[in-house]
C-alpha atoms as a PDB file:
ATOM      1  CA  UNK A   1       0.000   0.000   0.000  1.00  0.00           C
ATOM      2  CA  UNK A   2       2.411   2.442   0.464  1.00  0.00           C
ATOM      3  CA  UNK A   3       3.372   5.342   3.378  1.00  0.00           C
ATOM      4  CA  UNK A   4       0.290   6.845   3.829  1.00  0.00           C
ATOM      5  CA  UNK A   5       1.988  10.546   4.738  1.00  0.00           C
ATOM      6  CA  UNK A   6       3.257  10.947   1.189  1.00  0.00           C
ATOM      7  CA  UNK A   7      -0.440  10.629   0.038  1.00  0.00           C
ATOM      8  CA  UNK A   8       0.555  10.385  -3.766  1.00  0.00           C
ATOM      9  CA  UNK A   9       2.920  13.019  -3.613  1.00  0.00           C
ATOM     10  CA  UNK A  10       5.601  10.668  -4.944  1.00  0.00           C
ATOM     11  CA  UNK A  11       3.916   9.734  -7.856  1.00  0.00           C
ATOM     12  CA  UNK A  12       4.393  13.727  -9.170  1.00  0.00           C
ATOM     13  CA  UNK A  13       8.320  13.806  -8.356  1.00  0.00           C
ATOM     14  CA  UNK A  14      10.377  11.757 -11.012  1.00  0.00           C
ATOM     15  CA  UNK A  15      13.901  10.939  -9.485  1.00  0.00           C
ATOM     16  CA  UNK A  16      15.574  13.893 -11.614  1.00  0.00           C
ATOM     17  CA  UNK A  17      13.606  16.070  -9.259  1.00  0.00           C
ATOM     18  CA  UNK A  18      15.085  14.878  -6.043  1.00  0.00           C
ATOM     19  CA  UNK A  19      18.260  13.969  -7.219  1.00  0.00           C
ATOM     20  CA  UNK A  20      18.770  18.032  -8.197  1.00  0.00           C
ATOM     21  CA  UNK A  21      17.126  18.888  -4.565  1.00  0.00           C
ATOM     22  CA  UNK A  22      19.336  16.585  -3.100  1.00  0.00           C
ATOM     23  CA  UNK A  23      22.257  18.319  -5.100  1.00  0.00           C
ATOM     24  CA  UNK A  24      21.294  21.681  -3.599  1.00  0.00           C
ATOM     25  CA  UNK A  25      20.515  20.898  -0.196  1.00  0.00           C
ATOM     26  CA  UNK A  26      24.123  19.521  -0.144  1.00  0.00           C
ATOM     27  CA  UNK A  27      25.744  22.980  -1.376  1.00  0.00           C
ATOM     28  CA  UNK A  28      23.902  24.633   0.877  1.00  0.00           C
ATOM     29  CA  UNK A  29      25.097  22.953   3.622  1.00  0.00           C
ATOM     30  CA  UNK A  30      28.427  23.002   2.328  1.00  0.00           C
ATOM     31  CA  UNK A  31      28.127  26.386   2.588  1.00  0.00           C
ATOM     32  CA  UNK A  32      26.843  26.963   6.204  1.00  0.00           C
ATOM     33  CA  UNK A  33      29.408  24.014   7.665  1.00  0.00           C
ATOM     34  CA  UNK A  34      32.314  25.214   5.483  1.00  0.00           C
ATOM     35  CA  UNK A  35      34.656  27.342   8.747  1.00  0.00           C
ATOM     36  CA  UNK A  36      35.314  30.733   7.725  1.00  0.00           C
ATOM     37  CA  UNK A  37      37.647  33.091   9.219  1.00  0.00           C
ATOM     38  CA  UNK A  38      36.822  35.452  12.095  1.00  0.00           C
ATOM     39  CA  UNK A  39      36.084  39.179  11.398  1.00  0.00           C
ATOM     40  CA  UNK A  40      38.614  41.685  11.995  1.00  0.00           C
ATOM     41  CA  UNK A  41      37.272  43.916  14.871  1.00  0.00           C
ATOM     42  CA  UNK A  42      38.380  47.339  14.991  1.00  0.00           C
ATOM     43  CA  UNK A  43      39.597  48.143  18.465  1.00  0.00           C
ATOM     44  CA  UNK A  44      39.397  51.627  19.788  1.00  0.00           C
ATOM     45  CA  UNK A  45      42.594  53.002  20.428  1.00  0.00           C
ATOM     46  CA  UNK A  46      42.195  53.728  24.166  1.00  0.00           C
ATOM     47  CA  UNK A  47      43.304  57.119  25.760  1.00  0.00           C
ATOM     48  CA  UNK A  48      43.234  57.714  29.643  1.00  0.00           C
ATOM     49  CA  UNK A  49      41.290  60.974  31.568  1.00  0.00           C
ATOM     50  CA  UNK A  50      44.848  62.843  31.455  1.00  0.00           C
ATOM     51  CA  UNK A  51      45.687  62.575  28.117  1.00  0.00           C
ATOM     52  CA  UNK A  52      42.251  63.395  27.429  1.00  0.00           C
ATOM     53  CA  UNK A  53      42.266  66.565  29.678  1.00  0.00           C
ATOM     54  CA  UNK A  54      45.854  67.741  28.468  1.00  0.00           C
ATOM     55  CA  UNK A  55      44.379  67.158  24.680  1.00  0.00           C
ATOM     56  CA  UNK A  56      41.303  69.203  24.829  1.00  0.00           C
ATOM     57  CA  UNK A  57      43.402  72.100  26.865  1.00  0.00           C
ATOM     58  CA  UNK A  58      40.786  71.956  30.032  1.00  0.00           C
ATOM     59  CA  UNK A  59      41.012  70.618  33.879  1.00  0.00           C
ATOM     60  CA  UNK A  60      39.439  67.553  35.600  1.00  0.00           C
ATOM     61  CA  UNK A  61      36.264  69.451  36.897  1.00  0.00           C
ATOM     62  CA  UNK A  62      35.630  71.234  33.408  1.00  0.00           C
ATOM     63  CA  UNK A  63      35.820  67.658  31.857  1.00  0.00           C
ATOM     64  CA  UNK A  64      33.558  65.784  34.431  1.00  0.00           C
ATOM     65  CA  UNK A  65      31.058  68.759  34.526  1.00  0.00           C
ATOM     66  CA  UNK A  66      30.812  69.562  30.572  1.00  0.00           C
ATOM     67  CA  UNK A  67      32.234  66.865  28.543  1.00  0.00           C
ATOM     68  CA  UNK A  68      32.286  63.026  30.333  1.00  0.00           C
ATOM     69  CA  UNK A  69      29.145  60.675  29.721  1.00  0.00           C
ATOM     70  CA  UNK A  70      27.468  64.343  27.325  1.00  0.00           C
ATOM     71  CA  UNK A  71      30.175  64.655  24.883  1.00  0.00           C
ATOM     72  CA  UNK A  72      32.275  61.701  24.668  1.00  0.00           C
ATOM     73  CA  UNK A  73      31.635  58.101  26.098  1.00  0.00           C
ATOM     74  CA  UNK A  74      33.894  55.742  28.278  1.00  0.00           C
ATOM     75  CA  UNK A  75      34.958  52.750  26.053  1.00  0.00           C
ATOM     76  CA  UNK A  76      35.993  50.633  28.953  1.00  0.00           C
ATOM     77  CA  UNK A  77      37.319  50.433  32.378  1.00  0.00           C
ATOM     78  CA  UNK A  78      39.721  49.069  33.978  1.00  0.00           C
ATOM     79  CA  UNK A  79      39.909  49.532  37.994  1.00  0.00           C
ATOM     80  CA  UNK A  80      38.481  52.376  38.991  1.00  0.00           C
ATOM     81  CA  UNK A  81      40.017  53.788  35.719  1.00  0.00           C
ATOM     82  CA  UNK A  82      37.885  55.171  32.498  1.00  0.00           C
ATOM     83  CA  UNK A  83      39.484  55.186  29.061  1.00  0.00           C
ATOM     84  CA  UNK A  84      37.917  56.971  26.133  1.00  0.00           C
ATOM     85  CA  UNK A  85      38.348  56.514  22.473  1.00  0.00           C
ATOM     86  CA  UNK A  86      41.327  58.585  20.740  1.00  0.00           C
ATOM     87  CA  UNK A  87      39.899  58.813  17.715  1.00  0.00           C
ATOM     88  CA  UNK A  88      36.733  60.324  19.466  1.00  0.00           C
ATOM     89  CA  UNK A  89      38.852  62.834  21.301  1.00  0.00           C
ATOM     90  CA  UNK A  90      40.393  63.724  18.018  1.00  0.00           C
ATOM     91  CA  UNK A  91      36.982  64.695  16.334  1.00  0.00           C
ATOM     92  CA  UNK A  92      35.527  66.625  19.788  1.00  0.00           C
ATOM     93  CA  UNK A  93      38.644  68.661  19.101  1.00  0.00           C
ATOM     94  CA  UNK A  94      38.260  68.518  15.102  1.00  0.00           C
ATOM     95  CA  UNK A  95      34.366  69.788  15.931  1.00  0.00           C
ATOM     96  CA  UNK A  96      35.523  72.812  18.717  1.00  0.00           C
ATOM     97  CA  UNK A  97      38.091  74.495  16.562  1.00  0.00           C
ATOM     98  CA  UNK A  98      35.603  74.284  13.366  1.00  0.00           C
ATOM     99  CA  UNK A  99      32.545  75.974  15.679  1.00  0.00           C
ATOM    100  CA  UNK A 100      35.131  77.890  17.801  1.00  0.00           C
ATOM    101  CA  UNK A 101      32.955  77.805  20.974  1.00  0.00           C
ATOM    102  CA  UNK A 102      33.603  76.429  24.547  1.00  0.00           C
ATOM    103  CA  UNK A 103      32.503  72.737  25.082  1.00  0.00           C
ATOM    104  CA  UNK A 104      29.030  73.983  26.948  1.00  0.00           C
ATOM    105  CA  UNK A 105      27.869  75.164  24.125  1.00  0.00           C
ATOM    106  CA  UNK A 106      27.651  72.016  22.225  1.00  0.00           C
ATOM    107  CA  UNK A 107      24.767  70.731  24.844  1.00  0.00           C
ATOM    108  CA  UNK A 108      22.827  73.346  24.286  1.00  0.00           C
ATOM    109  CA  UNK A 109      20.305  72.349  21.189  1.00  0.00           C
END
């Protein structure tokens, strides 16, 4: 009699049919089994709060008041120690010298 879950359905499906199913099920798994290599992640070159301070020309209050956690993010920690993206430091300063205003200005909408 037959399996009675195929219902017929094998009677419609000559074997060139699943052999070329069978073909491309297999290359697609080829493809999601074949290892690739890992991503290169782009690391942020870090700077620490007196570098950052004796770059942007200010002291420790004027950076904790008007710039830390508004202007420019902590990109990890280490201890009790914050360290902040160069790159990010670079542009704050690119950003002040092409507005030429002090750093309270740029929270101000």
């Amino acid at each position: 009699m037959g399996n009675p879950y195929f219902c017929g359905l094998m009677e419609n499906i000559d074997s060139k049919e699943i052999l070329l199913t069978v073909i491309r099920i297999s290359e697609l798994l080829e493809q999601l089994l074949t290892p690739t290599a890992p991503k290169e992640v782009e690391m942020p070159e870090p700077a620490d709060l007196y570098w950052v301070i004796k770059k942007l020309g200010i002291s420790r209050s004027t950076f904790y008041s008007r710039i830390r956690k508004k202007l420019l993010q902590p990109v990890c920690r280490i201890g009790n120690r914050e360290y902040y993206d160069r790159g990010e430091v670079l542009n704050l300063i690119r950003r002040k010298q092409d507005a030429d205003r002090p750093f309270n200005k740029y929270l101000q909408p």
